[in-house]
Protein backbone atom coordinates (compact mmCIF):
# COMPACT_ATOMS: atom_id res chain seq x y z
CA UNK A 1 26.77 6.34 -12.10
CA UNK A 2 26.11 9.83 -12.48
CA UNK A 3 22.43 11.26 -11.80
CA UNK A 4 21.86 14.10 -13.45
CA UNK A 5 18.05 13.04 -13.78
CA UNK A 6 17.44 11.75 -10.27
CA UNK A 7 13.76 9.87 -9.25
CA UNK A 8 12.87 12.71 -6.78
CA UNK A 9 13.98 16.22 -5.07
CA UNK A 10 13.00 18.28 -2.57
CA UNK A 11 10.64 21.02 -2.84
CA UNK A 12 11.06 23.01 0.73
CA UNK A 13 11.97 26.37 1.16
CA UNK A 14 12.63 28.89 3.62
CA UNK A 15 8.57 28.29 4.09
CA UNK A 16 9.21 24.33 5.56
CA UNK A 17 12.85 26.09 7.42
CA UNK A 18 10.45 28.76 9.24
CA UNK A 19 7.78 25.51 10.05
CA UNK A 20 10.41 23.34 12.03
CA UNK A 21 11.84 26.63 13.73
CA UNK A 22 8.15 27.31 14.52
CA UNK A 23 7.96 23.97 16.26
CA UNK A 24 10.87 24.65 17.74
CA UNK A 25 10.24 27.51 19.42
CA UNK A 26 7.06 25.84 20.86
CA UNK A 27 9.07 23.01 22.51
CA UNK A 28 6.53 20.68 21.94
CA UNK A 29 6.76 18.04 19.60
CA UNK A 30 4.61 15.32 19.62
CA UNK A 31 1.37 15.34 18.17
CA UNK A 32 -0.46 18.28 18.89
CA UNK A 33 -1.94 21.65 17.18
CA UNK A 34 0.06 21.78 14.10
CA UNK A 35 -1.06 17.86 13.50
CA UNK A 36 -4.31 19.61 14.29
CA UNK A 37 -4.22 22.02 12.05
CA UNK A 38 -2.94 20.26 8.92
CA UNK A 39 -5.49 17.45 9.56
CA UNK A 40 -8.71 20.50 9.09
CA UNK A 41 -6.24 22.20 6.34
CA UNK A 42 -6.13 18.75 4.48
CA UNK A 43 -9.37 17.85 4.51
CA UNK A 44 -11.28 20.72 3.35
CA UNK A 45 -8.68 20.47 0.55
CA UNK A 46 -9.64 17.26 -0.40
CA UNK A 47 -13.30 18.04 -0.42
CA UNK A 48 -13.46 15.59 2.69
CA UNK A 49 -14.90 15.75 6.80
CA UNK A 50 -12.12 14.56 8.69
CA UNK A 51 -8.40 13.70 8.07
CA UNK A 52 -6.02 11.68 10.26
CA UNK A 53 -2.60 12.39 10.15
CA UNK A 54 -0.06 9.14 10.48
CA UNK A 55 3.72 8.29 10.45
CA UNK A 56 3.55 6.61 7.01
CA UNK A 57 1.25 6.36 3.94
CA UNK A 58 2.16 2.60 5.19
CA UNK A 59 0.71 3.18 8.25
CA UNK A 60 -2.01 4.99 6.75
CA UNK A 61 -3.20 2.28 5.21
CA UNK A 62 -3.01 -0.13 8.23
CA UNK A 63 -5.38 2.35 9.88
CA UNK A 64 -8.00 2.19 7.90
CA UNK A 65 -7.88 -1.78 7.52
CA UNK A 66 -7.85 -1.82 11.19
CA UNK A 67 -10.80 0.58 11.47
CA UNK A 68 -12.55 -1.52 9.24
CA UNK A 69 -12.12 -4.01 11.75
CA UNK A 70 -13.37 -2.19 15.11
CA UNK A 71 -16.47 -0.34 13.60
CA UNK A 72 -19.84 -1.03 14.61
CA UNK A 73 -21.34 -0.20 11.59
CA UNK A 74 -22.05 -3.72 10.13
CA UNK A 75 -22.55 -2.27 6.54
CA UNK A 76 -18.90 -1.27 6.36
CA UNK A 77 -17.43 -3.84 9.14
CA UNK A 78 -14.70 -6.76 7.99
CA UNK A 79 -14.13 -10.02 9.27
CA UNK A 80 -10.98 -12.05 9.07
CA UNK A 81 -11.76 -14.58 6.28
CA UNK A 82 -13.71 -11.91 4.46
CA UNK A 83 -12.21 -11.91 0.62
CA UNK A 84 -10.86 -8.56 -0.47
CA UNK A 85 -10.03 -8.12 -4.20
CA UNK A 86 -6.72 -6.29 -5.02
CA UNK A 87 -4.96 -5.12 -8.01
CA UNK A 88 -1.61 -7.51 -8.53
CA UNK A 89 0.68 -4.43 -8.54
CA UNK A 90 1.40 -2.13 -5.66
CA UNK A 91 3.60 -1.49 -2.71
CA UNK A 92 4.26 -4.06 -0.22
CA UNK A 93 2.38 -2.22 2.67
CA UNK A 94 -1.15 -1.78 0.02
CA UNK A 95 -1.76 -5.97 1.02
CA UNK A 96 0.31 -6.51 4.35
CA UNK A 97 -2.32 -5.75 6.31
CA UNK A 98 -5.30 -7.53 4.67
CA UNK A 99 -2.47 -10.14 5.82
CA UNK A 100 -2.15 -9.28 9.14
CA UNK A 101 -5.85 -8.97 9.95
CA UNK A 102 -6.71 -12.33 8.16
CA UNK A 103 -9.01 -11.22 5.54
CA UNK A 104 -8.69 -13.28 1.91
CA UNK A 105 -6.60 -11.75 -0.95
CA UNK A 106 -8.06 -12.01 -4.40
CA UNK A 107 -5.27 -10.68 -7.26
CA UNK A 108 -6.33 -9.76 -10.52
CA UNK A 109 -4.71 -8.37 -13.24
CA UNK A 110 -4.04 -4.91 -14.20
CA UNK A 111 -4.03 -3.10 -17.73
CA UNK A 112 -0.83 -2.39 -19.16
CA UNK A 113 -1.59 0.84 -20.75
CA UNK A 114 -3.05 2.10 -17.21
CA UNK A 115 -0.78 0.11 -15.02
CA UNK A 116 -4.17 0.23 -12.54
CA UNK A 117 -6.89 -2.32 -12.62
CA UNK A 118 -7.89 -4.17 -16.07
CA UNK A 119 -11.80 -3.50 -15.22
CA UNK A 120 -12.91 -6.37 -17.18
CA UNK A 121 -10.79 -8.88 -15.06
CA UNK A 122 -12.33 -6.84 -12.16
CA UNK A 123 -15.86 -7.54 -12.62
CA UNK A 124 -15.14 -10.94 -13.36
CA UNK A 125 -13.61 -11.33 -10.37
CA UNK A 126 -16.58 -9.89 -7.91
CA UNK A 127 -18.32 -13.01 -6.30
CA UNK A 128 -20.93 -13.59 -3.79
CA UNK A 129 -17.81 -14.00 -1.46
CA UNK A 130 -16.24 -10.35 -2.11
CA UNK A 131 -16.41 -7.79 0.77
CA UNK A 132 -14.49 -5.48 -0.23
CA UNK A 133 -12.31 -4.26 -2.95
CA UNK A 134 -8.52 -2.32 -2.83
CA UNK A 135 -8.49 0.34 -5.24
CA UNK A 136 -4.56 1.22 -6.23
CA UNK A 137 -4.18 4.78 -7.98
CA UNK A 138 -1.20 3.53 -9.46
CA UNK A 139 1.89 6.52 -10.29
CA UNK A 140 -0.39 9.56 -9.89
CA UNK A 141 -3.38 7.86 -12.53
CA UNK A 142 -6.53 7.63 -10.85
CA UNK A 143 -8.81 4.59 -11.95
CA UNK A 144 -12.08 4.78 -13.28
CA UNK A 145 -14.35 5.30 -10.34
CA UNK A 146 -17.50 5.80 -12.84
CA UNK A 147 -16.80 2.02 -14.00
CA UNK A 148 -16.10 0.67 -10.26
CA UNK A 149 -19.04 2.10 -8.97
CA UNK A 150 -21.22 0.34 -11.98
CA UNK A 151 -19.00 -3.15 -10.31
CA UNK A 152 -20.20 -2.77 -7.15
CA UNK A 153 -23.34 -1.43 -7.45
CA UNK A 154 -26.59 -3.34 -5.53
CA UNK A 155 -23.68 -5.55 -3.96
CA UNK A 156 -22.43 -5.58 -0.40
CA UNK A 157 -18.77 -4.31 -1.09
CA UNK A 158 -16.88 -1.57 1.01
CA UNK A 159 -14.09 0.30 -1.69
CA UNK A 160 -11.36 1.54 -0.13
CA UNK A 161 -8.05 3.39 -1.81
CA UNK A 162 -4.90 3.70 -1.62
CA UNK A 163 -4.19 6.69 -2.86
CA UNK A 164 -0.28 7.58 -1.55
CA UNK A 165 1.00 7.70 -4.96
CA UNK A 166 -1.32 10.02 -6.39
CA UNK A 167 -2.33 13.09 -4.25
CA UNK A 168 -4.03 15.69 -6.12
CA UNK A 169 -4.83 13.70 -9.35
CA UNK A 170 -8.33 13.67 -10.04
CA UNK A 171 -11.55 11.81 -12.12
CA UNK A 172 -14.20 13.65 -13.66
CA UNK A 173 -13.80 16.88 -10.99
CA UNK A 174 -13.26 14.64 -7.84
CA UNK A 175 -10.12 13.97 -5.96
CA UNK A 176 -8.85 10.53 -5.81
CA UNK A 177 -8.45 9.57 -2.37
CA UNK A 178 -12.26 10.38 -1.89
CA UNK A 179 -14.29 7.91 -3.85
CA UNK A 180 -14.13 4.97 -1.60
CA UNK A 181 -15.30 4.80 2.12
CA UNK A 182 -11.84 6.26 3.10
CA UNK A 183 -8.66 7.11 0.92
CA UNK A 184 -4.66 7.01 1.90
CA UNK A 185 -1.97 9.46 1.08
CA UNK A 186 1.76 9.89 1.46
CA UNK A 187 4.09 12.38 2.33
CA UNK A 188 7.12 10.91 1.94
CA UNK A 189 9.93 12.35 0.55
CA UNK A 190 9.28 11.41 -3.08
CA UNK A 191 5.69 12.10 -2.89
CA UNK A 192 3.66 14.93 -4.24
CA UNK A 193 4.05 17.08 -0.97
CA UNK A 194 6.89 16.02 1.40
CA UNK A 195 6.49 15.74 5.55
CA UNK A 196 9.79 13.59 4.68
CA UNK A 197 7.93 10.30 6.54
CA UNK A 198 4.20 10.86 6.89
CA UNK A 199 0.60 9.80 5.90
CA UNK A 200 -3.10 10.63 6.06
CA UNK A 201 -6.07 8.90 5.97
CA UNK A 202 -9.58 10.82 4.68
CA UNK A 203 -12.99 9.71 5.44
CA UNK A 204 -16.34 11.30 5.64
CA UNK A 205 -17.66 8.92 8.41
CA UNK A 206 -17.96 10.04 11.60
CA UNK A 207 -17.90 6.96 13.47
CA UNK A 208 -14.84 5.63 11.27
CA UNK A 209 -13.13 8.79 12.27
CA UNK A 210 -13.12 8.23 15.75
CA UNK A 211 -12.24 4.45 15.31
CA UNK A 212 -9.08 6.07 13.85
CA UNK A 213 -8.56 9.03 16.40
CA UNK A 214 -8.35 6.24 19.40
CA UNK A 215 -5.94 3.24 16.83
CA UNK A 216 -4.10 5.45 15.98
CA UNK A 217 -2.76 6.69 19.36
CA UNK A 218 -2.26 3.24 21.79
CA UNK A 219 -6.92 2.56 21.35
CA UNK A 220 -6.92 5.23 24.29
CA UNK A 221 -9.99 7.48 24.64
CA UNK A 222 -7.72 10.35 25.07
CA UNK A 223 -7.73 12.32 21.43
CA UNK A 224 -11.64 11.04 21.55
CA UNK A 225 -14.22 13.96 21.61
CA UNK A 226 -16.22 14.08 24.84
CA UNK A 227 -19.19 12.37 22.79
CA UNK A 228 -17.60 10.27 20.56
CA UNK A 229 -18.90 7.06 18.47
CA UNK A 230 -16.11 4.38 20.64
CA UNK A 231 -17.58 5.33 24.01
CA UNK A 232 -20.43 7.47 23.96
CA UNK A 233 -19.56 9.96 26.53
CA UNK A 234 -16.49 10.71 27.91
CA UNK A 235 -15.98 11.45 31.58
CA UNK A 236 -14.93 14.95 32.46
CA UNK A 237 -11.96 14.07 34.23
CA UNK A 238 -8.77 14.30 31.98
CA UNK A 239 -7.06 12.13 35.08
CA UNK A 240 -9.39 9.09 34.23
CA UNK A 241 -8.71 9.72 30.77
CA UNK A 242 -5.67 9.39 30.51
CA UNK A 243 -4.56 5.83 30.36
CA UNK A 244 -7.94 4.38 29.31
CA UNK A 245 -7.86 1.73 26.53
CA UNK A 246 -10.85 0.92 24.54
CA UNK A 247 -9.23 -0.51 21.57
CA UNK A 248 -6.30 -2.56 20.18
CA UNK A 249 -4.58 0.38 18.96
CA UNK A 250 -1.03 1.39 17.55
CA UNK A 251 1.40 4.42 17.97
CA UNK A 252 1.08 5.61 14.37
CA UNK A 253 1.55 9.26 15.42
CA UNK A 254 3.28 11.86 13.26
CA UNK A 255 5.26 14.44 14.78
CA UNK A 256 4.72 18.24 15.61
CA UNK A 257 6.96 18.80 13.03
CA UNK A 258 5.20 16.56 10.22
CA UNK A 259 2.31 18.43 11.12
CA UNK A 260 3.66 21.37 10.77
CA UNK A 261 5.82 21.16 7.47
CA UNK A 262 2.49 19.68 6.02
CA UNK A 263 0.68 22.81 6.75
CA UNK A 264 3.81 24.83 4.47
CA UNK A 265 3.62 21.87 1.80
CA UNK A 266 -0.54 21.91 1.60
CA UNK A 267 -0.13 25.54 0.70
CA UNK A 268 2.24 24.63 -2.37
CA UNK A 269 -0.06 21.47 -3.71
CA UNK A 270 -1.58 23.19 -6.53
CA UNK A 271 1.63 24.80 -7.98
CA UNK A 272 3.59 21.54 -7.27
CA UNK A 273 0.59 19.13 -9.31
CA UNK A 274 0.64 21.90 -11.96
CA UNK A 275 4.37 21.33 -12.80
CA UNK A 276 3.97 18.18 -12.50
CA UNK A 277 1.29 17.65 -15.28
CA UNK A 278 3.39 20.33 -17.86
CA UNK A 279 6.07 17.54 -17.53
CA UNK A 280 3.29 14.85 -17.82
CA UNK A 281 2.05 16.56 -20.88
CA UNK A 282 5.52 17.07 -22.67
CA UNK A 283 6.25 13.65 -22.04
CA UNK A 284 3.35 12.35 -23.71
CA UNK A 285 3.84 14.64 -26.68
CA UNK A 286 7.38 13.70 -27.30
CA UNK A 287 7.20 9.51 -26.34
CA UNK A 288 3.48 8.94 -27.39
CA UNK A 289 4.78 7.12 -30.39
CA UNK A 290 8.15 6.17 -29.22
CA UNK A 291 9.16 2.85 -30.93
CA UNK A 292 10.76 1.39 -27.57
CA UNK A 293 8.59 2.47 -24.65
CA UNK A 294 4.81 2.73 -23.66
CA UNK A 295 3.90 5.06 -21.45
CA UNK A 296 0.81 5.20 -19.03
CA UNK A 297 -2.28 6.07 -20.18
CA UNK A 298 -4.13 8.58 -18.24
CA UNK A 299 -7.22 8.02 -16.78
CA UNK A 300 -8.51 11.52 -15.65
CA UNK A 301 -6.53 13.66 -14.49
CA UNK A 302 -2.99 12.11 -13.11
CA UNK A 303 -0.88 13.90 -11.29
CA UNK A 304 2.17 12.64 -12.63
CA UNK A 305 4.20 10.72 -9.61
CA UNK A 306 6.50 9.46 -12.02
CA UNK A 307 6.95 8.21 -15.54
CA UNK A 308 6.78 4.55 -16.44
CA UNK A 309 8.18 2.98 -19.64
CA UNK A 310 7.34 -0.83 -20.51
CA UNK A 311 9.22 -1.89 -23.36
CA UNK A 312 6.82 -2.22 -26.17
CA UNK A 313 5.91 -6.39 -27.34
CA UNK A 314 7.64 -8.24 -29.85
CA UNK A 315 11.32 -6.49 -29.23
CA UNK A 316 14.25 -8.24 -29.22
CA UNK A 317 15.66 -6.07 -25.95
CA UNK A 318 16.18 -7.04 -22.68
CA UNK A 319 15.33 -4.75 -19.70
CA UNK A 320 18.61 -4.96 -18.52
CA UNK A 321 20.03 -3.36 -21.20
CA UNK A 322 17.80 -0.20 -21.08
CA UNK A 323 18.51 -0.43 -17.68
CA UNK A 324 22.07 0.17 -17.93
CA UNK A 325 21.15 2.81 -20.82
CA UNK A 326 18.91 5.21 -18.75
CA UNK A 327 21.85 4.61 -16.24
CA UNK A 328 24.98 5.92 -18.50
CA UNK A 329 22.45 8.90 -19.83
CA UNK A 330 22.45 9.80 -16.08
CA UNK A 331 18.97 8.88 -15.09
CA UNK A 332 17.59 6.92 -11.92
CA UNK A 333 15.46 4.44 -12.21
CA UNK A 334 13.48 1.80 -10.73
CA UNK A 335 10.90 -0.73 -11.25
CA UNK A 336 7.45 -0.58 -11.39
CA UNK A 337 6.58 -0.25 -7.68
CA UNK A 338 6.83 -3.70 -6.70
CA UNK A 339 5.93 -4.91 -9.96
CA UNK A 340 3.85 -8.53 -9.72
CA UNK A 341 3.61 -8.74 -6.57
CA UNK A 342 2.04 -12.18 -6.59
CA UNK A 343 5.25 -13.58 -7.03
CA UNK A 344 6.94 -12.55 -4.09
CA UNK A 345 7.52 -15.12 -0.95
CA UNK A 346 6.35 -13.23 1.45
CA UNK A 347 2.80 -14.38 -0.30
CA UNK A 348 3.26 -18.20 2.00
CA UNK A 349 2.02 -16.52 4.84
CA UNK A 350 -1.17 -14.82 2.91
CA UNK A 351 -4.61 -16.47 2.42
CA UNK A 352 -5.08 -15.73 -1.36
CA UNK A 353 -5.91 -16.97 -4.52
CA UNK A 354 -5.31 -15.64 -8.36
CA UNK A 355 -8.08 -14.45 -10.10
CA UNK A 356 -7.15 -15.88 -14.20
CA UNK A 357 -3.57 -15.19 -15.55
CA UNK A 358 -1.72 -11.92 -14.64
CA UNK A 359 0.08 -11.63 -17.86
CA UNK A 360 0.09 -7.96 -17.56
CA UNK A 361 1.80 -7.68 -14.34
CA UNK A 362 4.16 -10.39 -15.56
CA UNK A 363 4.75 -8.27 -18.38
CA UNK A 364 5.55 -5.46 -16.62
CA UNK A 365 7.47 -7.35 -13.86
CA UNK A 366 9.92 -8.67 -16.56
CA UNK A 367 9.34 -5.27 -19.00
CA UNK A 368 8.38 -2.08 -16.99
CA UNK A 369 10.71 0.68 -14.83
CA UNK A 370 9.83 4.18 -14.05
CA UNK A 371 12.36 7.31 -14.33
CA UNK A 372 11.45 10.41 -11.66
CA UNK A 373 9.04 13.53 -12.58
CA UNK A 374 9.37 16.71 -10.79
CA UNK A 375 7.34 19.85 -9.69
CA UNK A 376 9.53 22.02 -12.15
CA UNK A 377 9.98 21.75 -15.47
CA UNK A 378 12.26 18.88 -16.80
CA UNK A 379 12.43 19.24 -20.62
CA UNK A 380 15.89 18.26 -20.64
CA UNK A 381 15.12 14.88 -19.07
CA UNK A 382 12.63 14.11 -21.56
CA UNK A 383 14.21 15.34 -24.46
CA UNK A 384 17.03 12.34 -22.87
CA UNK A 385 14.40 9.81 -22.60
CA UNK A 386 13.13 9.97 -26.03
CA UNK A 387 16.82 9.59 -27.50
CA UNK A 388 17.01 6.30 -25.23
């Protein structure tokens, strides 16, 4: 197979080149002022108060699980056995580690114009039991905070997002990522801004914040503030510091050089969302009607991480066979992030339970693939795609 239409590119320049020589020069490259920098760069951004900068949108999430965990702040704090509701389509790493930290996995269905939750199966899901709820902004389409909020309001339910498919898409003027307690992001390679492995988690809670600070690096005190909300007061003595653990933390650290290539990315955000919704726009003026293929319906503002087609009901046409079409046009594809995820082995080691039928994510399991967009514009592709 050819690709001339591949799922993602790179969008350095001699901007991220100049970053890594930068870091470089410094000879210092484990976490330290560039992470620094980019973490206070990203969150006044996002409209947020702090940032924490990770290895992984996968370990991004796992931090803020894990903080969830070790805060003292019993309104927010989860207990293993304490049932979580999730969306039935996402990326392995949005439910491994409501997994590993025991909590209970409720799946519900999603819509199949959105691709993110079907709201109705939602609130039918919510229960006396439910603690807390995963909210998946699925392909750069943000979900409808305005109707989640009316879910969970006057019950005891912490909303958290992950958000590392759709950085920079937004709902009614605020930036998904920001509407629960905390919000992940990605920077991986194919992802709206590119550290080539990274993450980030935002949150406006203090004491959350410094959960994180001390997980994310071994539970030591030593990235702590002197008054801090894990230990109160810190002793002056960077000696005694040093190897104190408080918590039962992780190395999730990014690199100097994440950091710092984050900081030349962050800069190019606006332009790089902007190209991406021209191609989201011309791709829902030329396949809106397309007699094959639906394609997501946008909630908001997306930002347009890629472009999903689910074969339309009632055709005689098997996946494979588009498949192997998109291929010999030239095009990459895959399928929907991990499609219906409910149905994957791994699931004998989860406490769960399925909320009603998830004939939506079946459908798209069986029916849906996405092709790549890109920051620059892409008529040709599209132009392709409605031929298919």
């Amino acid at each position: 197979m050819s690709v001339l239409y591949p799922l993602a590119t790179s969008s350095w320049d001699q901007e991220e080149y100049d970053a890594l020589q930068r870091v470089i020069a410094s000879d210092m490259y484990s976490m330290g002022p560039e992470v620094a920098a980019f973490e206070a760069e990203f969150a006044a951004h996002f409209g947020s108060n702090h940032a924490v900068m990770v290895n992984s949108g996968s370990s991004a999430n796992l931090l803020m699980i894990a903080a969830l965990f070790f805060t003292g702040n019993e309104t927010l704090k989860l207990r293993r056995g304490d049932e979580i509701i999730v969306p039935a389509v996402s990326w392995s790493t949005t439910y491994f580690p409501l997994c590993q930290y025991g909590l209970k996995v409720k799946f519900v269905d999603i819509d199949l114009a959105t691709l993110n939750y079907d709201l109705d199966a939602l609130a039918a899901a919510v229960s006396d039991r439910t603690r807390a709820i995963m909210v998946v902004n699925l392909l750069g389409n943000p979900n409808d905070f305005d109707r989640i909020a009316a879910i969970t309001q006057g019950r005891d339910i912490v909303v958290v997002e992950d958000n590392c498919e759709s950085m920079g898409a937004t709902f009614n003027g605020g930036q998904a990522g920001t509407f629960g307690v905390m919000g992940s992001y990605s920077a991986f390679f194919s992802h709206h801004i590119s550290t080539m492995e990274g993450g980030i988690v935002a949150v406006d809670d203090e004491e959350l914040y410094h959960v994180m600070l001390s997980l994310r690096a071994h539970g030591w005190t030593r990235n702590l503030p002197k008054f801090n909300h894990v230990t109160g007061e810190k002793s002056d003595d960077p000696f005694e510091e040093s190897f104190r653990f408080v918590l039962p933390g992780y190395n999730l650290r990014p690199l100097e050089m994440s950091g710092a290539l984050g900081r030349a990315q962050l800069k190019k955000l606006p332009g790089l969302i902007a190209g991406r919704r021209a191609n989201g726009a011309l791709l829902q003026a030329q396949l809106g009607n397309h007699p094959r293929f639906m394609i997501q319906k946008e909630i908001g503002q997306s930002s347009w991480f890629g472009f999903s087609l689910v074969l339309r009901p009632g055709l005689d046409l098997d996946r494979r066979e588009v498949v192997r079409e998109l291929n010999a046009a030239g095009f990459e594809c895959r399928p929907i992030v991990a499609g219906n995820f409910a149905k994957n082995e791994v699931l004998k080691y989860f406490d769960y339970e399925i909320h009603g039928p998830l004939k939506n994510a079946d459908y798209i399991d069986a029916n849906g693939l996405f092709v790549g967009n890109h920051h620059y514009p892409i008529p040709e592709a599209i132009e392709a795609l409605s031929r298919i």
